[in-house]
Protein backbone atom coordinates (compact mmCIF):
# COMPACT_ATOMS: atom_id res chain seq x y z
CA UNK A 1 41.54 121.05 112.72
CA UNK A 2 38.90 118.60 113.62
CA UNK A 3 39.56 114.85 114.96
CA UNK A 4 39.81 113.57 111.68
CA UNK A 5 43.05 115.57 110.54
CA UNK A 6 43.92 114.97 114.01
CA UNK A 7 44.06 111.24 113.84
CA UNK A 8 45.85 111.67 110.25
CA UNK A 9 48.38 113.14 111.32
CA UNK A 10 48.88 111.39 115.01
CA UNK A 11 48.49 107.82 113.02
CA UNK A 12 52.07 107.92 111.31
CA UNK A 13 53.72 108.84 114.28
CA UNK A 14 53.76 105.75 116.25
CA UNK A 15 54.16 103.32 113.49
CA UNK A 16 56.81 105.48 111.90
CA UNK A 17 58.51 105.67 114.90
CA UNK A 18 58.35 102.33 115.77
CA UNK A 19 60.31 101.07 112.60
CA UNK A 20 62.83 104.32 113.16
CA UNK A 21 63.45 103.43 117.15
CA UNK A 22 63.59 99.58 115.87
CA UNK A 23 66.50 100.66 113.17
CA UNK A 24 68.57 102.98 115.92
CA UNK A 25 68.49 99.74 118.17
CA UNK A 26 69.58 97.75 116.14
CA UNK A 27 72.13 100.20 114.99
CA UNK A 28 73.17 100.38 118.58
CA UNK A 29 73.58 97.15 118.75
CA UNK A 30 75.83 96.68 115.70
CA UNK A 31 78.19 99.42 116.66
CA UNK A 32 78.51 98.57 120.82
CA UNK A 33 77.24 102.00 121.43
CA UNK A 34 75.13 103.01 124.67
CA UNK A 35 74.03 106.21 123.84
CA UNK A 36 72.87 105.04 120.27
CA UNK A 37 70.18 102.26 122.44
CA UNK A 38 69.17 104.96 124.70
CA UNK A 39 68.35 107.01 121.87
CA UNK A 40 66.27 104.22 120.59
CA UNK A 41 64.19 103.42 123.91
CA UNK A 42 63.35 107.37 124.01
CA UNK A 43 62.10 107.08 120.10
CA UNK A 44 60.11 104.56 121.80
CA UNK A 45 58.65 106.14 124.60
CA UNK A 46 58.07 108.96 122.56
CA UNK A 47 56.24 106.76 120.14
CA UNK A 48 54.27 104.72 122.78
CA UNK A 49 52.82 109.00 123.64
CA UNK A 50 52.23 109.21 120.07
CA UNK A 51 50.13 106.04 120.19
CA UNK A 52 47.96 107.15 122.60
CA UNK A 53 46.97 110.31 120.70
CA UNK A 54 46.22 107.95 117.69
CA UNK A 55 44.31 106.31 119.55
CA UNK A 56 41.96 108.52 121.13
CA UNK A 57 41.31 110.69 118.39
CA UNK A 58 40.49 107.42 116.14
CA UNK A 59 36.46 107.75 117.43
CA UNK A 60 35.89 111.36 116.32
CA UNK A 61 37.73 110.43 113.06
CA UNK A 62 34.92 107.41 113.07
CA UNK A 63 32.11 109.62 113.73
CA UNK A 64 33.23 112.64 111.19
CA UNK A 65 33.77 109.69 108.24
CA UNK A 66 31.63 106.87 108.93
CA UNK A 67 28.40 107.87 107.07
CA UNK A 68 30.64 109.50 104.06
CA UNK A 69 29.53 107.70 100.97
CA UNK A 70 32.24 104.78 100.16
CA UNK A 71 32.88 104.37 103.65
CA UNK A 72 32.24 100.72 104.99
CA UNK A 73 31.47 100.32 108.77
CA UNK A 74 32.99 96.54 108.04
CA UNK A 75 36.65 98.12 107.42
CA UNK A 76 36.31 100.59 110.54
CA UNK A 77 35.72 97.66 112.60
CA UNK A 78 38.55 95.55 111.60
CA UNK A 79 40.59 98.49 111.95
CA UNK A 80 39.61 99.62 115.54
CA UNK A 81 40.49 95.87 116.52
CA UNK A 82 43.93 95.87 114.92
CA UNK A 83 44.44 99.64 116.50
CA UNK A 84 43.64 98.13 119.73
CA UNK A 85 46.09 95.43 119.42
CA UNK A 86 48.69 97.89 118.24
CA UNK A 87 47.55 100.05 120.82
CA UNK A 88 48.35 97.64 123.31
CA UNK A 89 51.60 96.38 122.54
CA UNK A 90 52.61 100.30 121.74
CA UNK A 91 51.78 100.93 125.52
CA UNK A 92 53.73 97.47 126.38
CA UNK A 93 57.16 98.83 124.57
CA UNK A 94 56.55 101.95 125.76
CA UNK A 95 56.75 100.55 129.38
CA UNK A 96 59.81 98.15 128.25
CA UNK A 97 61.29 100.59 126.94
CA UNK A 98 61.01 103.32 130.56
CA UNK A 99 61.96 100.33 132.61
CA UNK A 100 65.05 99.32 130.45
CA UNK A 101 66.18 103.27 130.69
CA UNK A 102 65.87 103.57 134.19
CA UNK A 103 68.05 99.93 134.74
CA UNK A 104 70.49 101.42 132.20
CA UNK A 105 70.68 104.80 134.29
CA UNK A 106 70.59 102.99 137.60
CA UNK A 107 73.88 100.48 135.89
CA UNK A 108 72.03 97.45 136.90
CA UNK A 109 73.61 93.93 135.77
CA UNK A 110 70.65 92.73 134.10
CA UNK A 111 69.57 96.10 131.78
CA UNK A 112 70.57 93.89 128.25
CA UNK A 113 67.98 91.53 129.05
CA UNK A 114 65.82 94.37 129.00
CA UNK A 115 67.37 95.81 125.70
CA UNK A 116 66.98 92.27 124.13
CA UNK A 117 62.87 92.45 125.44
CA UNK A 118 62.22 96.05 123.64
CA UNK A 119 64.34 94.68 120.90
CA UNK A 120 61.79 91.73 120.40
CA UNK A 121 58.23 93.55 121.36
CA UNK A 122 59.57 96.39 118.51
CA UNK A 123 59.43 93.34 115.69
CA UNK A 124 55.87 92.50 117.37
CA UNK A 125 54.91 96.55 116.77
CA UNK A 126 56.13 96.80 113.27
CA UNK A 127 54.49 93.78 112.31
CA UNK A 128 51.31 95.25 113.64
CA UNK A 129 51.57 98.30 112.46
CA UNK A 130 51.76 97.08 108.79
CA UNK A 131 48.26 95.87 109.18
CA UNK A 132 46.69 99.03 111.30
CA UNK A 133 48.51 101.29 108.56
CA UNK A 134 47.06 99.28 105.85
CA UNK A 135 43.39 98.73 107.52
CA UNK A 136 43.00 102.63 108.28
CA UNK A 137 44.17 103.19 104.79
CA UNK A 138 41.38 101.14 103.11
CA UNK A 139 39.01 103.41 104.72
CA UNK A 140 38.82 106.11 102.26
CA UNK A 141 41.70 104.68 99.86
CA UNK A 142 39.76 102.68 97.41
CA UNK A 143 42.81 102.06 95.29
CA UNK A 144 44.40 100.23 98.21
CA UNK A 145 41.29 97.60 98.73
CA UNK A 146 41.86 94.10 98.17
CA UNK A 147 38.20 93.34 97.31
CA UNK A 148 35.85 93.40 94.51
CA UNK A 149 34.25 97.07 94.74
CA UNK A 150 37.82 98.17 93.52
CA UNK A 151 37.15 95.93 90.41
CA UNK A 152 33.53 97.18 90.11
CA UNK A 153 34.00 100.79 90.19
CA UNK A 154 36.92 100.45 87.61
CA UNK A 155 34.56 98.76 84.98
CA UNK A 156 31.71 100.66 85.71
CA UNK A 157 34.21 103.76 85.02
CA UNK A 158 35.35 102.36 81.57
CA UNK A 159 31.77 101.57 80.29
CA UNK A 160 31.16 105.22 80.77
CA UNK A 161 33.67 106.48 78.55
CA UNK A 162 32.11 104.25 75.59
């Protein structure tokens, strides 16, 4: 496995398991149940490790796939800056999410204030991760570009089979 099929497969950890740890939170918040939040903050912590592998497997992915023809050094730019940024808050609800754990263990007074913080960076993650997702995916998915080489290829395709 080299660090392309490595970054593949890391890449849908974290921003699946943001959205799933988001969901169980929520869910523990709609049911009053404990165990069902501290389920969610280790789906984030857990995630937040994830994000890290992502992360530092996404520059041997680069180098294995950036001189592949159809791949534009333009799109692996803007997606190493939006992996940064998702990178970044990952690490942030990550922390939240540890600190808010240990308050809950520890019984302090002030632990749903931390709930209510994880609960709000999560919606910053998922948001982000719809756009790292998406810009990693236009990489070496032509049929998800929003440009005109999509548009190009396609006719050049159907004058061929005249």
């Amino acid at each position: 496995m080299n660090d392309a099929h490595f970054h593949l497969v890391a890449t849908h950890l974290p921003i699946v398991g943001v959205l799933i740890g988001f969901l169980v939170l929520l869910s523990g918040y709609i049911i009053k149940n404990p165990q069902v939040k501290i389920t969610a903050l280790a789906i984030f912590i857990f995630s937040a490790l994830t994000a890290i592998a992502a992360f530092y497997t996404g520059e041997g992915a680069e180098d294995l796939v950036e001189n592949l023809p159809g791949i534009s050094e333009t799109l692996i730019h803007n997606h190493e800056e939006v992996a940064e940024l998702f990178f970044t808050m990952m690490l942030v609800l990550g922390g939240a999410s540890l600190l808010t754990l240990f308050f809950e263990l520890k019984k302090l007074p002030f632990v749903n204030y931390g709930f209510v913080l994880v609960l709000l960076i999560s919606i910053g993650c998922i948001v982000i991760s719809k756009n790292v997702g998406t810009s990693g995916g236009e990489i070496s998915h032509l049929e998800i570009r929003n440009d005109n080489n999509v548009i190009q290829l396609n006719s050049n395709h159907d004058s061929d089979d005249d």
